[in-house]
PDB file of N, CA and C in Angstrom:
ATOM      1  N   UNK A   1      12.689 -17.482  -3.337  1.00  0.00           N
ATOM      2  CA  UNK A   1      11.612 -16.898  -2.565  1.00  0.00           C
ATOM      3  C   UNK A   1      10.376 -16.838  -3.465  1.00  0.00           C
ATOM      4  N   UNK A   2       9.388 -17.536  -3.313  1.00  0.00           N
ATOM      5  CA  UNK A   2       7.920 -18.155  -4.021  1.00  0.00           C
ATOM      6  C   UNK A   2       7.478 -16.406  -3.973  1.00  0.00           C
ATOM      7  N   UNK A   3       7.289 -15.732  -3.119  1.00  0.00           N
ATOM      8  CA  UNK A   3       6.946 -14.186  -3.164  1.00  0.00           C
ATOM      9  C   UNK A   3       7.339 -13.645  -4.454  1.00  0.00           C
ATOM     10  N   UNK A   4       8.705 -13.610  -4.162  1.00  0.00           N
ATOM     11  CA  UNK A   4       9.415 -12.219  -5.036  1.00  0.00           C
ATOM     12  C   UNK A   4       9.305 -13.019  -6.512  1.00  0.00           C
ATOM     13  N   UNK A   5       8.912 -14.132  -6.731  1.00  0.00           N
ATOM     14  CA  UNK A   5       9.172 -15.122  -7.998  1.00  0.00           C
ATOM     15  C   UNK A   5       7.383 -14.132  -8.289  1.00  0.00           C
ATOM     16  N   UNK A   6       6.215 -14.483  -7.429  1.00  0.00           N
ATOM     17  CA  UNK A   6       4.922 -14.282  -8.102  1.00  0.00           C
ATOM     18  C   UNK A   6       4.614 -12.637  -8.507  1.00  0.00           C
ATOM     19  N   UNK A   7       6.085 -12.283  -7.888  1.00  0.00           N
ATOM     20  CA  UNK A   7       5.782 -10.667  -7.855  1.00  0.00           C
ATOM     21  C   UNK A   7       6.650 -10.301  -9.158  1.00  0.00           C
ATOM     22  N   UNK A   8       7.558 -10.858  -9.590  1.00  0.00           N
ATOM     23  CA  UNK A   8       7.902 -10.590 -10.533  1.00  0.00           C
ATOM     24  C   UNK A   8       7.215 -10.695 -12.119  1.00  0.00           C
ATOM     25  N   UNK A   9       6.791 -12.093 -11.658  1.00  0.00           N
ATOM     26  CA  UNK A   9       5.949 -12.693 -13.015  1.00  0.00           C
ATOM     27  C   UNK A   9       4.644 -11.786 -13.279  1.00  0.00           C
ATOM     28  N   UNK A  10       4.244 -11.470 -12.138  1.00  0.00           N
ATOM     29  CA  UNK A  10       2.873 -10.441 -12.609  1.00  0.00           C
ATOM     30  C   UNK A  10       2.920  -9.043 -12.998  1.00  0.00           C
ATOM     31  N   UNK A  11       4.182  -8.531 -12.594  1.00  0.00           N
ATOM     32  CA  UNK A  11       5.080  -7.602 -13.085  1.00  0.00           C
ATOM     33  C   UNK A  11       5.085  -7.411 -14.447  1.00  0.00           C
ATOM     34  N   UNK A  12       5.814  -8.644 -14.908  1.00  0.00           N
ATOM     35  CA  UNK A  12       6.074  -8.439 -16.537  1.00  0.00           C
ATOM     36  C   UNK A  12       4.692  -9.178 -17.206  1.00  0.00           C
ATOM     37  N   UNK A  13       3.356  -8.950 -16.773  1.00  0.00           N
ATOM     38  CA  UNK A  13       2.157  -8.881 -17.110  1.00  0.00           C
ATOM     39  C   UNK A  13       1.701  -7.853 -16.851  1.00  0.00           C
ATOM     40  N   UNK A  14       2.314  -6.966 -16.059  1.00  0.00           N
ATOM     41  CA  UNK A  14       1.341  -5.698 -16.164  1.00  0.00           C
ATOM     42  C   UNK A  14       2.062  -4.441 -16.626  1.00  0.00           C
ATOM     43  N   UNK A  15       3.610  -5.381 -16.945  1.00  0.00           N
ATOM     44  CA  UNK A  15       3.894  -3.977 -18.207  1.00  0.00           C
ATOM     45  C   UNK A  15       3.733  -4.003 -19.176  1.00  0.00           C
ATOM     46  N   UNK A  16       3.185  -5.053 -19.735  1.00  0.00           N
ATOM     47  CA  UNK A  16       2.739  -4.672 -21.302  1.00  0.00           C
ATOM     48  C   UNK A  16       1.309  -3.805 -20.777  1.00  0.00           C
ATOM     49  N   UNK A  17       0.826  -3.743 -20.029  1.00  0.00           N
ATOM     50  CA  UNK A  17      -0.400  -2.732 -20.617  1.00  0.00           C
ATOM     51  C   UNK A  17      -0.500  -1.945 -21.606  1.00  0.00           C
ATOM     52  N   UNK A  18       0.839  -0.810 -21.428  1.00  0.00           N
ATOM     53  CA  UNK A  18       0.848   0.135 -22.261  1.00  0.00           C
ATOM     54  C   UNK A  18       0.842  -0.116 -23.554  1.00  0.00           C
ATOM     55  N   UNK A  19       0.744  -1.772 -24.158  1.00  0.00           N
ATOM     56  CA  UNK A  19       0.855  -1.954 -25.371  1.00  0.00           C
ATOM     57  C   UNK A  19      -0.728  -2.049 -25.875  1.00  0.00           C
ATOM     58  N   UNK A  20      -1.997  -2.237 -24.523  1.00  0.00           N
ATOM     59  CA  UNK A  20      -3.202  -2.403 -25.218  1.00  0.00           C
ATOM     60  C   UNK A  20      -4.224  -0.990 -25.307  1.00  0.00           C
ATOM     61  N   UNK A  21      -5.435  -1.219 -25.637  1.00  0.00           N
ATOM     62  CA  UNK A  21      -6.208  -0.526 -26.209  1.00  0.00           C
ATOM     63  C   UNK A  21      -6.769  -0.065 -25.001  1.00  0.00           C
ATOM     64  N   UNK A  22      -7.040   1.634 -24.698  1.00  0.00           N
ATOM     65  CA  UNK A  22      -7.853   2.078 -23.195  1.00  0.00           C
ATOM     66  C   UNK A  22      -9.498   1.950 -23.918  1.00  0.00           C
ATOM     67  N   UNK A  23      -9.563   1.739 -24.837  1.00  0.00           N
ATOM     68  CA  UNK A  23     -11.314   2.044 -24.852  1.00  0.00           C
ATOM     69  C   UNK A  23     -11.860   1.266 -24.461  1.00  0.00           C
ATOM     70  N   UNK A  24     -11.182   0.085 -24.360  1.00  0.00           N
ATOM     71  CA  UNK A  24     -12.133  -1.413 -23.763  1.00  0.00           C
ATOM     72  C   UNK A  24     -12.547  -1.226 -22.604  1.00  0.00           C
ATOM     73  N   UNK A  25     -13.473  -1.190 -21.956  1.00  0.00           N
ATOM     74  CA  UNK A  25     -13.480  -1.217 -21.158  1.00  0.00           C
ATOM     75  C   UNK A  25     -13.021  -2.345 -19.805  1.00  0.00           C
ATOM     76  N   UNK A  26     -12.828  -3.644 -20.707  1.00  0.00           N
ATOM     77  CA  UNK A  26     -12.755  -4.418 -19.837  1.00  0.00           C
ATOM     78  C   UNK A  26     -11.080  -4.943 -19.806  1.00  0.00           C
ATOM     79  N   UNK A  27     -10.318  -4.206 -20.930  1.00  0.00           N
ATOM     80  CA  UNK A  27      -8.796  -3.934 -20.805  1.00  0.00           C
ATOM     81  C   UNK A  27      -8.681  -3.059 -20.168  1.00  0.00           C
ATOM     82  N   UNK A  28      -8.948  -2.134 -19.740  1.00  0.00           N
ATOM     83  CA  UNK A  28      -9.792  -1.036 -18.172  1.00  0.00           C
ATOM     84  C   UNK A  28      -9.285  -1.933 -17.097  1.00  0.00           C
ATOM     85  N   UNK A  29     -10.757  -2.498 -16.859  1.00  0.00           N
ATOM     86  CA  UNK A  29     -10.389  -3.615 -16.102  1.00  0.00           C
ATOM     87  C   UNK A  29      -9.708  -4.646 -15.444  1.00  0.00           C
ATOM     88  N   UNK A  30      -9.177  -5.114 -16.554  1.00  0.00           N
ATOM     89  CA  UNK A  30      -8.059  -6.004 -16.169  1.00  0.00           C
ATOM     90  C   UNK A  30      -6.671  -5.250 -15.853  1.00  0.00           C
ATOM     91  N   UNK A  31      -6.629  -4.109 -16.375  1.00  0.00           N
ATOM     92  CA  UNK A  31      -5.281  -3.562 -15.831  1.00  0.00           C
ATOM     93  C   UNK A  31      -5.301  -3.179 -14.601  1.00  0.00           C
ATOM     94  N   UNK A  32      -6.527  -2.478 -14.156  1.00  0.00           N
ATOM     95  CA  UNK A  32      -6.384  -1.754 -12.436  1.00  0.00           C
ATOM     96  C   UNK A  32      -6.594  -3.518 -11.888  1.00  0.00           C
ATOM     97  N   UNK A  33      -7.247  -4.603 -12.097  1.00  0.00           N
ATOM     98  CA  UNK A  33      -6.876  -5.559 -11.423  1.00  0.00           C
ATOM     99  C   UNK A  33      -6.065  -6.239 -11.175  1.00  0.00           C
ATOM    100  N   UNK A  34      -4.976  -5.786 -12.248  1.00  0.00           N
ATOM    101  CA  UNK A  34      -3.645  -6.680 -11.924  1.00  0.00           C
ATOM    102  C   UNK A  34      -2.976  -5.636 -11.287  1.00  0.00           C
ATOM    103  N   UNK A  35      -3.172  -4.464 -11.562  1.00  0.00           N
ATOM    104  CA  UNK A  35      -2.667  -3.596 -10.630  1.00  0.00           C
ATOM    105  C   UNK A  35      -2.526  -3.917  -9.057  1.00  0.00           C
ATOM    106  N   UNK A  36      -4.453  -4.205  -8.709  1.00  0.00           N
ATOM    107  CA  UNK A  36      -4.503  -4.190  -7.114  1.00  0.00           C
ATOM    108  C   UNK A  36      -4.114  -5.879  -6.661  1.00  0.00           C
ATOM    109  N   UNK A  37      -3.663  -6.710  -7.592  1.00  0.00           N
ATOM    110  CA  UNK A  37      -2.569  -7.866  -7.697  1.00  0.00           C
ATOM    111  C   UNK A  37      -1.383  -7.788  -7.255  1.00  0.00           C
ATOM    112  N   UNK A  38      -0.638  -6.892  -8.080  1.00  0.00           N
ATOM    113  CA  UNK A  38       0.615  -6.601  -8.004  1.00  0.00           C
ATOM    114  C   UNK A  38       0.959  -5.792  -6.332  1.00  0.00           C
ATOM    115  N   UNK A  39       0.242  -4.960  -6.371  1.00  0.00           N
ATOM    116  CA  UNK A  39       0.416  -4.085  -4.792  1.00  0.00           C
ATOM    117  C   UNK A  39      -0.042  -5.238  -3.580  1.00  0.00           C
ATOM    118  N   UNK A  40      -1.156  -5.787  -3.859  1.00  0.00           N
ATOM    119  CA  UNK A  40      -0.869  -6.887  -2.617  1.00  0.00           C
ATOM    120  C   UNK A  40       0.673  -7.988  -2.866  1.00  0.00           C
ATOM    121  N   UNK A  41       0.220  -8.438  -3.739  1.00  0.00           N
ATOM    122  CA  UNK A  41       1.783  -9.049  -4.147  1.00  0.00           C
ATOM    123  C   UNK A  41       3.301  -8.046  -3.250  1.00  0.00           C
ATOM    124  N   UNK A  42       3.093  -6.788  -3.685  1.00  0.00           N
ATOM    125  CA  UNK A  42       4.386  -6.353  -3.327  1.00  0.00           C
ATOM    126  C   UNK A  42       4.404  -5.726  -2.269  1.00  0.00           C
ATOM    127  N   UNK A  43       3.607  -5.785  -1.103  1.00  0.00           N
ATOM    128  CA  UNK A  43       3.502  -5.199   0.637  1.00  0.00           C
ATOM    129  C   UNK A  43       3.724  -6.038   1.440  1.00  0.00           C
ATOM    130  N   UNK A  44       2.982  -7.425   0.641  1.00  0.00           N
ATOM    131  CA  UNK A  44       3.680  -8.706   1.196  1.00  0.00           C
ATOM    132  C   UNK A  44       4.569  -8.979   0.993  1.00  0.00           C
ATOM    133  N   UNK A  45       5.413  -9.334   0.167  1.00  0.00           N
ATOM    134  CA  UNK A  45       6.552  -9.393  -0.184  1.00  0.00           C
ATOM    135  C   UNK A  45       7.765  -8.158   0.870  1.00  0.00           C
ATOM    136  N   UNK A  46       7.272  -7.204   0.824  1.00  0.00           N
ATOM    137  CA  UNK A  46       7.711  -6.122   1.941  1.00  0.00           C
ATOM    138  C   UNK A  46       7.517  -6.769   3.296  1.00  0.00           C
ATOM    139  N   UNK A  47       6.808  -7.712   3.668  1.00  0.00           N
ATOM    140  CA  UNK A  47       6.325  -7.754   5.061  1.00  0.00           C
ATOM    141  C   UNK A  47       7.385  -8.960   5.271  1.00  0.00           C
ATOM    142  N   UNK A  48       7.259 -10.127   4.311  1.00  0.00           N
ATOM    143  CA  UNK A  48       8.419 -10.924   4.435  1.00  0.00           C
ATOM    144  C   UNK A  48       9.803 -10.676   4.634  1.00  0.00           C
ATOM    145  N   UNK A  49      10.754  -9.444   3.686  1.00  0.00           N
ATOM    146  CA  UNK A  49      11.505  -8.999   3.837  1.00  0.00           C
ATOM    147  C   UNK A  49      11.535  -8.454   5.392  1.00  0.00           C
ATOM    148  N   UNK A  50      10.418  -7.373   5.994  1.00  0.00           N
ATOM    149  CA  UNK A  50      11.001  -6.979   7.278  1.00  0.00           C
ATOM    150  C   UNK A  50      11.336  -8.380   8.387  1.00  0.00           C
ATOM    151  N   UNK A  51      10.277  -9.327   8.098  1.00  0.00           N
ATOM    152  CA  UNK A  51      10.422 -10.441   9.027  1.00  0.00           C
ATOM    153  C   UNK A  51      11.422 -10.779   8.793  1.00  0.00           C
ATOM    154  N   UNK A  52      12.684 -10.767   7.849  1.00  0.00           N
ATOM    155  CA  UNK A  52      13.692 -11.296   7.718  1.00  0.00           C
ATOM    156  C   UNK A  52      14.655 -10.870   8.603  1.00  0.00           C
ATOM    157  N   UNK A  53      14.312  -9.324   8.263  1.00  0.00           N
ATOM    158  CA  UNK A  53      15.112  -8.495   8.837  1.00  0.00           C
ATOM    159  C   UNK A  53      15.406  -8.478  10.501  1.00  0.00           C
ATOM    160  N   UNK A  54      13.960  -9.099  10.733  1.00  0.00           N
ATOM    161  CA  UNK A  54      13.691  -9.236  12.268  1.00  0.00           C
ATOM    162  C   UNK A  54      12.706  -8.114  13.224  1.00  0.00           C
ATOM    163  N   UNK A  55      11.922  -7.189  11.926  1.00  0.00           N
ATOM    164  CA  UNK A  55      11.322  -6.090  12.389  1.00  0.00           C
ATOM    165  C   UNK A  55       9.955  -6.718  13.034  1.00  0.00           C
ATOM    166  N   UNK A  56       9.758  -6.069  14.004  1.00  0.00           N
ATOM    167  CA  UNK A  56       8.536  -6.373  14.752  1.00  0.00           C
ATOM    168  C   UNK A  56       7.307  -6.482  13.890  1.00  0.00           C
ATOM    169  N   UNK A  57       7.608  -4.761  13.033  1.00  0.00           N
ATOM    170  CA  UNK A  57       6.142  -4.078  11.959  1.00  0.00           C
ATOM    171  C   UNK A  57       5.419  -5.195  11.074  1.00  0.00           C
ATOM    172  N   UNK A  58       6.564  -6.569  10.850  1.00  0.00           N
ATOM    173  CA  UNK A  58       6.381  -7.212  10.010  1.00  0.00           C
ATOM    174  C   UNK A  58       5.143  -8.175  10.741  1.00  0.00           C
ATOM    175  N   UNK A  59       4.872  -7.785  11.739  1.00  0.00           N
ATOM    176  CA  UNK A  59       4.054  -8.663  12.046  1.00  0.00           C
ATOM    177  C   UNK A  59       2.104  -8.046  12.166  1.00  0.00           C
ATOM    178  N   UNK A  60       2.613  -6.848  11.901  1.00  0.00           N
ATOM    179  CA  UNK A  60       0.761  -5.701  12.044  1.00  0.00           C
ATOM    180  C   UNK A  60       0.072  -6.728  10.799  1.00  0.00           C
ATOM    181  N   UNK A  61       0.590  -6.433   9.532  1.00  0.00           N
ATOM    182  CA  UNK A  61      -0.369  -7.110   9.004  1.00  0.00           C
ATOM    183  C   UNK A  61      -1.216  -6.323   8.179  1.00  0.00           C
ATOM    184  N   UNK A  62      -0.395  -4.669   8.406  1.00  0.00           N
ATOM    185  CA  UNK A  62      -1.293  -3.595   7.763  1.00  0.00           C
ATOM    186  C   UNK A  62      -0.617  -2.998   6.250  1.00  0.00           C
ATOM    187  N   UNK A  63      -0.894  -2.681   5.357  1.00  0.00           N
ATOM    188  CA  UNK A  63       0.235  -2.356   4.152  1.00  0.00           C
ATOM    189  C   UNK A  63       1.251  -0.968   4.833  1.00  0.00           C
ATOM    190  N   UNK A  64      -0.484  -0.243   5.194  1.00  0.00           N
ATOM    191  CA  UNK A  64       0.346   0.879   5.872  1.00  0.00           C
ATOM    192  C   UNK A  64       1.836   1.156   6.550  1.00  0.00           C
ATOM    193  N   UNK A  65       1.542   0.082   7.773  1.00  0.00           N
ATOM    194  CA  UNK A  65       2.850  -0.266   8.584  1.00  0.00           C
ATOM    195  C   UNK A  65       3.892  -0.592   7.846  1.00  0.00           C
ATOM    196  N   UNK A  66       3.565  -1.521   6.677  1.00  0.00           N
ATOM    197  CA  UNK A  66       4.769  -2.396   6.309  1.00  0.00           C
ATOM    198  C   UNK A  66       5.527  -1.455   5.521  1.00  0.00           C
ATOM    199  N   UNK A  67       4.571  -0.544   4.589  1.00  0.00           N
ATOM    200  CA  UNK A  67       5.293   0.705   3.806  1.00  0.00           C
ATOM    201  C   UNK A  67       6.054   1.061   4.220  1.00  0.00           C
ATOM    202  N   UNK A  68       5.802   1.962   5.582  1.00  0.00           N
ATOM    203  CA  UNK A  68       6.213   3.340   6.677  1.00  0.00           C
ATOM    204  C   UNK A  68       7.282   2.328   6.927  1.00  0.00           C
ATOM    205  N   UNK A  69       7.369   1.536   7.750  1.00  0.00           N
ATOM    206  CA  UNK A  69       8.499   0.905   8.280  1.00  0.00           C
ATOM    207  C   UNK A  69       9.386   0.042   7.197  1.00  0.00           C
ATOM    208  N   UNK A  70       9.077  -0.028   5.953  1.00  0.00           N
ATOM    209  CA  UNK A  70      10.189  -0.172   4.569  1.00  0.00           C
ATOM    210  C   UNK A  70      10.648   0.804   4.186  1.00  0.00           C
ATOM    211  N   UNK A  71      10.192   1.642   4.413  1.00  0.00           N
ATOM    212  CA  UNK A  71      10.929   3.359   4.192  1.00  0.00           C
ATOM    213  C   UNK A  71      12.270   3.551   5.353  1.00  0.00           C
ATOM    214  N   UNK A  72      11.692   3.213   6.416  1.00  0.00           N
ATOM    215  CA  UNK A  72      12.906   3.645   7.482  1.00  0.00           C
ATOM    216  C   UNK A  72      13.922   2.625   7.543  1.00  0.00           C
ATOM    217  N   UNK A  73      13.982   1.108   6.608  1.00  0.00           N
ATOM    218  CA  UNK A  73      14.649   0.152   7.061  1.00  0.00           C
ATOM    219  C   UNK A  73      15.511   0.234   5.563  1.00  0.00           C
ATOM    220  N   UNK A  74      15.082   0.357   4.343  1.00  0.00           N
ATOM    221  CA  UNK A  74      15.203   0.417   3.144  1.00  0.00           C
ATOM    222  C   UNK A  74      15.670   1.772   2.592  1.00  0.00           C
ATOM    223  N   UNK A  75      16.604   2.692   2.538  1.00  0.00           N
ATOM    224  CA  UNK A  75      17.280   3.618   1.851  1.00  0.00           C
ATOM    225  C   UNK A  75      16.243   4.128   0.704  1.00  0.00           C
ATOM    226  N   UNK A  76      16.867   3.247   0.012  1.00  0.00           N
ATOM    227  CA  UNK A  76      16.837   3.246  -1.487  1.00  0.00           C
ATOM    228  C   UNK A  76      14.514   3.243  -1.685  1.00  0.00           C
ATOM    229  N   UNK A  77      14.030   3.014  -0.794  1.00  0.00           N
ATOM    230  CA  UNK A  77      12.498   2.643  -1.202  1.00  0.00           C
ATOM    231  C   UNK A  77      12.090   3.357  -1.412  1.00  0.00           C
ATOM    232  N   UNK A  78      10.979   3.757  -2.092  1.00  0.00           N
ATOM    233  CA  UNK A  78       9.819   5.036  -2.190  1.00  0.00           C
ATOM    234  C   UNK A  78       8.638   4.960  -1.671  1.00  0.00           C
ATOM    235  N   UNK A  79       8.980   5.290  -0.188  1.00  0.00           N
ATOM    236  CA  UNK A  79       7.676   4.945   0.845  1.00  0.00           C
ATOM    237  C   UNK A  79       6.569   6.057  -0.025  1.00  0.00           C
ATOM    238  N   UNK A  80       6.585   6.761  -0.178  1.00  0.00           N
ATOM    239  CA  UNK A  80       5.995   8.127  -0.814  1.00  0.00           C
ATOM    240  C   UNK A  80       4.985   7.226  -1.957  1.00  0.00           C
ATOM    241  N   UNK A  81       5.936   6.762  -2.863  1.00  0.00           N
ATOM    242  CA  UNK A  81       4.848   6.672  -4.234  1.00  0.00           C
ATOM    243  C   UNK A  81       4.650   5.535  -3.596  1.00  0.00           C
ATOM    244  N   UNK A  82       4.794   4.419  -2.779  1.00  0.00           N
ATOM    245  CA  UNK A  82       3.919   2.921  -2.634  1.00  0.00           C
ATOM    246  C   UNK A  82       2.964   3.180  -1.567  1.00  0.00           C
ATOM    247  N   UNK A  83       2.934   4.475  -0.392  1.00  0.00           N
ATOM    248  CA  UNK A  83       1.738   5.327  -0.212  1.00  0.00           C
ATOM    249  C   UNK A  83       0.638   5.860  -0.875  1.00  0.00           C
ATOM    250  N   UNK A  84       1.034   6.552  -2.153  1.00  0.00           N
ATOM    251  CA  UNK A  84       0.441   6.815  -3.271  1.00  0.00           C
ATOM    252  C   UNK A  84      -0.725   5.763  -4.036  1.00  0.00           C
ATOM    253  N   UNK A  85       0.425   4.775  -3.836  1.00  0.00           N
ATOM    254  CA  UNK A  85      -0.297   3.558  -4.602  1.00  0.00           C
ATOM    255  C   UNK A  85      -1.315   3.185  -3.791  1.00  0.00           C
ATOM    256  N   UNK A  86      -1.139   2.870  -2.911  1.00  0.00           N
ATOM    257  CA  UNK A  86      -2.047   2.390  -1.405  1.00  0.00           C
ATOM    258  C   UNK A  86      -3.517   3.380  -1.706  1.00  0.00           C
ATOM    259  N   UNK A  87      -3.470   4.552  -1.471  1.00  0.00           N
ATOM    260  CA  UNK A  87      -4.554   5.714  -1.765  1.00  0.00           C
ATOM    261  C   UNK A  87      -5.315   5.608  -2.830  1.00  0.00           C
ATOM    262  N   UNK A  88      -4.443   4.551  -4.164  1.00  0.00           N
ATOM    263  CA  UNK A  88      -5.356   4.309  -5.063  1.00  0.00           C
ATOM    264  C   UNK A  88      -5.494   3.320  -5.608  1.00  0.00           C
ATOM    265  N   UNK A  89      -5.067   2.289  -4.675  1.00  0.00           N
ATOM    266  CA  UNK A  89      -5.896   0.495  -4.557  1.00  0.00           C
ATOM    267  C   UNK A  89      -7.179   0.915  -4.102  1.00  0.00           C
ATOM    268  N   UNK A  90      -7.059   1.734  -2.523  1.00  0.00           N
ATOM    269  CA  UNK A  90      -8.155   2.179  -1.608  1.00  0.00           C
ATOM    270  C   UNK A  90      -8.809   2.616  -2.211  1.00  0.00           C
ATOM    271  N   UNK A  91      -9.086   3.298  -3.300  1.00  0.00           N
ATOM    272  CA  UNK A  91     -10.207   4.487  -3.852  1.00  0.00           C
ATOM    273  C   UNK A  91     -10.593   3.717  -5.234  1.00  0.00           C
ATOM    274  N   UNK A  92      -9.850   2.397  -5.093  1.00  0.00           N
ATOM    275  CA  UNK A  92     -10.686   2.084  -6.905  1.00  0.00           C
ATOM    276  C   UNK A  92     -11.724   1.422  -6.502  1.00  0.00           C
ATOM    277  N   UNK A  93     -11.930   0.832  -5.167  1.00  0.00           N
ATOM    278  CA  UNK A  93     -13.101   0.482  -4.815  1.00  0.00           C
ATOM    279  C   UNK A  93     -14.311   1.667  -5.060  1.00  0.00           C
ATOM    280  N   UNK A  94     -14.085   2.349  -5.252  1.00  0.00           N
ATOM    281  CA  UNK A  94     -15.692   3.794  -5.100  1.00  0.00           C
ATOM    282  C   UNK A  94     -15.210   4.521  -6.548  1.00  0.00           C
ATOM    283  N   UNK A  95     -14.773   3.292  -7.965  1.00  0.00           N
ATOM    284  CA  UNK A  95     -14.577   3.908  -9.016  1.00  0.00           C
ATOM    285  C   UNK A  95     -15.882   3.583  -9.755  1.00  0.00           C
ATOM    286  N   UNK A  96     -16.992   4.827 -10.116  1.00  0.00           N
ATOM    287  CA  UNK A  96     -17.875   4.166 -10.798  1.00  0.00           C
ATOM    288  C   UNK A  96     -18.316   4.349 -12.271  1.00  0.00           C
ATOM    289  N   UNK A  97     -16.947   5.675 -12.501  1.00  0.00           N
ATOM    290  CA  UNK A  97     -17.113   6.246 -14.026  1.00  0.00           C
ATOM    291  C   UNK A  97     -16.291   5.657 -14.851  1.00  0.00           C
ATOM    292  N   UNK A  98     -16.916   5.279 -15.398  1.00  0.00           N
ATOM    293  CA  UNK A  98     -15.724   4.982 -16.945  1.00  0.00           C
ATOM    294  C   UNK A  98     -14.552   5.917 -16.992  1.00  0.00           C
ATOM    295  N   UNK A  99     -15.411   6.881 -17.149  1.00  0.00           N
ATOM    296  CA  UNK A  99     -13.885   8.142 -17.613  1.00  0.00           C
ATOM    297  C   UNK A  99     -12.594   7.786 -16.392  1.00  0.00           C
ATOM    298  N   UNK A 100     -12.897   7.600 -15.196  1.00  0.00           N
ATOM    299  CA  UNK A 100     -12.542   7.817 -13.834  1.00  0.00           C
ATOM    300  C   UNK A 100     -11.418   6.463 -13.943  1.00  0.00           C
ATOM    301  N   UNK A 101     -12.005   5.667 -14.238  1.00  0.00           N
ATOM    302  CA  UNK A 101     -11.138   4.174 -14.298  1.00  0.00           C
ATOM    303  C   UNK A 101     -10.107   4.205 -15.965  1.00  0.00           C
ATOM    304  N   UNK A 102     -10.444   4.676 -16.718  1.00  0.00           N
ATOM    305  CA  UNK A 102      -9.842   4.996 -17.969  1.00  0.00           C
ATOM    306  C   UNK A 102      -8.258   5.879 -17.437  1.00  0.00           C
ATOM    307  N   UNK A 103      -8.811   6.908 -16.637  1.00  0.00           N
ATOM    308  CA  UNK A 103      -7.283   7.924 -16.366  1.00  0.00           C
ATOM    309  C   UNK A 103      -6.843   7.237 -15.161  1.00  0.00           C
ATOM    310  N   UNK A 104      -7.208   6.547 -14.426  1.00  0.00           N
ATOM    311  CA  UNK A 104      -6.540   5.394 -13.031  1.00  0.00           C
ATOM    312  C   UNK A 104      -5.392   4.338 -14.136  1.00  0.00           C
ATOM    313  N   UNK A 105      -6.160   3.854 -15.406  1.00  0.00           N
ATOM    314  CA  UNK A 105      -5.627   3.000 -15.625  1.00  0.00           C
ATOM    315  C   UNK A 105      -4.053   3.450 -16.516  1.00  0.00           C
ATOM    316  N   UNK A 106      -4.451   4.770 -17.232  1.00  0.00           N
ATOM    317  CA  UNK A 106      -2.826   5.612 -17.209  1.00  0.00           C
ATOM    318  C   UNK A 106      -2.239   5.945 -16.551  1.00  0.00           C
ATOM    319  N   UNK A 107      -2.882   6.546 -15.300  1.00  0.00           N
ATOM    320  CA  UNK A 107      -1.804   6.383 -14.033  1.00  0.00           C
ATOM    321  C   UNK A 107      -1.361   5.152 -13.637  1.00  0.00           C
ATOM    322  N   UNK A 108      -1.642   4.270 -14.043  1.00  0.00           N
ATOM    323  CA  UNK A 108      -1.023   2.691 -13.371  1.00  0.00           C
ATOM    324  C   UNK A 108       0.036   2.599 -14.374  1.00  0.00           C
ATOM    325  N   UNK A 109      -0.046   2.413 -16.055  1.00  0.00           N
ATOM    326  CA  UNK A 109       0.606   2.629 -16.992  1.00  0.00           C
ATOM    327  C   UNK A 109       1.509   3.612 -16.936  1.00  0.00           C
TER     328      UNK A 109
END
């Protein structure tokens, strides 16, 4: 599955973060962007799975939906924190402080 292959590989690119430097600003940068990489990467990847499954939701097209309805199809998922995450793909758009994107990028870490 070409998905779960690009979702993995960017994965083990965005766990080394914790190995680089936060003052950069533009290692800042590149981490909340592979961040909002990785979360499209992995809702899609969710949306494929429900289509497998045969779920209708898989067809909205919204992360929202695909979350909520991977929570009720999926046990084991954490609709909760990939909600979480969602709230702060959405809000790094209106990030305009340094400081602000510096503590986003330890919360991603």
């Amino acid at each position: 599955m070409k998905k779960f292959d690009n979702y993995v590989s960017n994965l083990r690119v965005l766990e080394r973060a914790d190995k680089e430097m936060l003052d950069n600003e533009f290692i800042i940068s590149g981490i909340i962007d592979k961040f909002c990489i990785q979360f499209e990467l992995g809702w899609k990847l969710l949306k494929e799975l429900l289509a497998y499954e045969g779920s209708a939701a898989s067809a909205t097209g919204f992360p929202r939906s695909i979350i909520k309805e991977a929570y009720s199809v999926y046990p084991l998922f954490d609709g909760e924190l990939w909600l979480k995450m969602l709230r702060e793909r959405n809000d790094m758009a209106h990030i305009y402080d340094g400081n602000a994107a510096k503590e986003l990028a330890g919360r991603i870490i």
